[in-house]
N, C-alpha and C. Protein backbone atom coordinates (compact mmCIF):
# COMPACT_ATOMS: atom_id res chain seq x y z
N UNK A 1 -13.73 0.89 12.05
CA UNK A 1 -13.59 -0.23 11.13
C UNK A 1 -14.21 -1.49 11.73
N UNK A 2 -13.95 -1.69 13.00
CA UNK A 2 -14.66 -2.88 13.31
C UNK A 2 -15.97 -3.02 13.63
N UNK A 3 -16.59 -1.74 14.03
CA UNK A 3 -17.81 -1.89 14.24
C UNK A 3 -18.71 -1.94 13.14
N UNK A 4 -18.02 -1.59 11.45
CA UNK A 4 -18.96 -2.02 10.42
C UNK A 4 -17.94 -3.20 9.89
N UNK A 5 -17.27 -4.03 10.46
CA UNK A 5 -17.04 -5.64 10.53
C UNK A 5 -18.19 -5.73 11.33
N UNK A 6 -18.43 -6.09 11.87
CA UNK A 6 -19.29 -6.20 13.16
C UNK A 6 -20.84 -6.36 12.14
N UNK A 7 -20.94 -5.35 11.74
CA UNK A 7 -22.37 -5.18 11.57
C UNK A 7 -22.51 -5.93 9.68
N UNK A 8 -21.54 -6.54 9.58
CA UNK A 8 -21.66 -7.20 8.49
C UNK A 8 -21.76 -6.84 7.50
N UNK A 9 -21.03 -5.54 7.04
CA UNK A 9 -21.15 -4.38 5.89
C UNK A 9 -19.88 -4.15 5.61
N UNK A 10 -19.18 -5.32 4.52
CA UNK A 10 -18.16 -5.43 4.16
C UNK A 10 -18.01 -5.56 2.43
N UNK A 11 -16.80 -5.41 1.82
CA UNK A 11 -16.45 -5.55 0.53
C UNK A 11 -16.22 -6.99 0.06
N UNK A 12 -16.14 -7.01 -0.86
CA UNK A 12 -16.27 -8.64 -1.36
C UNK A 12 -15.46 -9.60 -1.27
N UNK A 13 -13.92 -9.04 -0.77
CA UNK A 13 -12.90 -9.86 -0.57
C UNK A 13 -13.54 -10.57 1.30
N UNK A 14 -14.40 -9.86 2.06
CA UNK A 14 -14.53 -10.44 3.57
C UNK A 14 -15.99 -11.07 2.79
N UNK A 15 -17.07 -10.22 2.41
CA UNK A 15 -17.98 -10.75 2.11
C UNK A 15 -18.18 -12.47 1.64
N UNK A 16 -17.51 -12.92 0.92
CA UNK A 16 -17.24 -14.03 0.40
C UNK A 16 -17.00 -15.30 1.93
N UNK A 17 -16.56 -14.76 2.75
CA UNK A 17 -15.99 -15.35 3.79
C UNK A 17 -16.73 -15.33 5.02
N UNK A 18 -17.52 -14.68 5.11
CA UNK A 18 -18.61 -14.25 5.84
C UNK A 18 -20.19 -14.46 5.77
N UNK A 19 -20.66 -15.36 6.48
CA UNK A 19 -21.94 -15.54 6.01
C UNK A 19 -23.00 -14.49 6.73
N UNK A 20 -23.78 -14.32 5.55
CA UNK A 20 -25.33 -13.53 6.08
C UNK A 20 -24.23 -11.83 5.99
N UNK A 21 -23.55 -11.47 5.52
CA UNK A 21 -22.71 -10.28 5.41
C UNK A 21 -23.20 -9.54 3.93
N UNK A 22 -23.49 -7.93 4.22
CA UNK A 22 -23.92 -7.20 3.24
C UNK A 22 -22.66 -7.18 2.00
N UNK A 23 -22.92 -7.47 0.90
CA UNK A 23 -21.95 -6.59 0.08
C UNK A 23 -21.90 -5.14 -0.31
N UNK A 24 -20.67 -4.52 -0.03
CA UNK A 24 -20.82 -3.22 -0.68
C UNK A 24 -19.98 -2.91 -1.62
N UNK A 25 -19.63 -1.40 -2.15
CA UNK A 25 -18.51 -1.06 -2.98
C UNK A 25 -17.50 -0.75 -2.17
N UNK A 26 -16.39 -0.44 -2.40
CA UNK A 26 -15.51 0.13 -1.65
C UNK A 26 -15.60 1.48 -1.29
N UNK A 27 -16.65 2.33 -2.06
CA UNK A 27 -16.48 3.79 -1.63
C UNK A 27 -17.54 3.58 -0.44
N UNK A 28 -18.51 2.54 -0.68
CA UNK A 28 -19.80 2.30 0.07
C UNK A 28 -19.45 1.89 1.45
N UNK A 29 -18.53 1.10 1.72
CA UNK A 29 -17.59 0.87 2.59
C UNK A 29 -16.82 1.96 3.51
N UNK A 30 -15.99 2.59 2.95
CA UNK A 30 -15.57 3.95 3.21
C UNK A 30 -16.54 5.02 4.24
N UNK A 31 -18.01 4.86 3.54
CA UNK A 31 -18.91 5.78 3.90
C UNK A 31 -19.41 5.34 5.40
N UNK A 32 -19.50 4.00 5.11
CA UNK A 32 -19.99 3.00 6.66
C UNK A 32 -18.84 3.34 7.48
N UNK A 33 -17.56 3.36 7.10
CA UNK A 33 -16.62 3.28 8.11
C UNK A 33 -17.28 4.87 8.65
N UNK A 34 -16.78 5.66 7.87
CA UNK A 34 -17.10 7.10 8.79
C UNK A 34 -18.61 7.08 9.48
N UNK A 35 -19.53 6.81 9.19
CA UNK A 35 -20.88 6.89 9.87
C UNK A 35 -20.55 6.27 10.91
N UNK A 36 -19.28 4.95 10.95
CA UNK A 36 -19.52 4.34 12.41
C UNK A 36 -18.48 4.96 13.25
N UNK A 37 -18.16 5.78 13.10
CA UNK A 37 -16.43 6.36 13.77
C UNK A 37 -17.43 7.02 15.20
């Protein structure tokens, strides 16, 4: 989880709060988390 915090590939509730940060969906999210595990 933190390492796609980290890499700025978040959902829109952090996105918003975060500058220069990718938006994704939540399943899109999901998918980043496991690729970064």
């Amino acid at each position: 989880l933190g390492k796609t915090i980290q890499r700025k590939t978040v959902t829109y509730d952090l996105e918003r709060q975060m500058k220069g940060a990718k938006l994704v969906k939540c399943s899109e999210f999901g998918d980043e988390i496991i690729k970064n595990m």
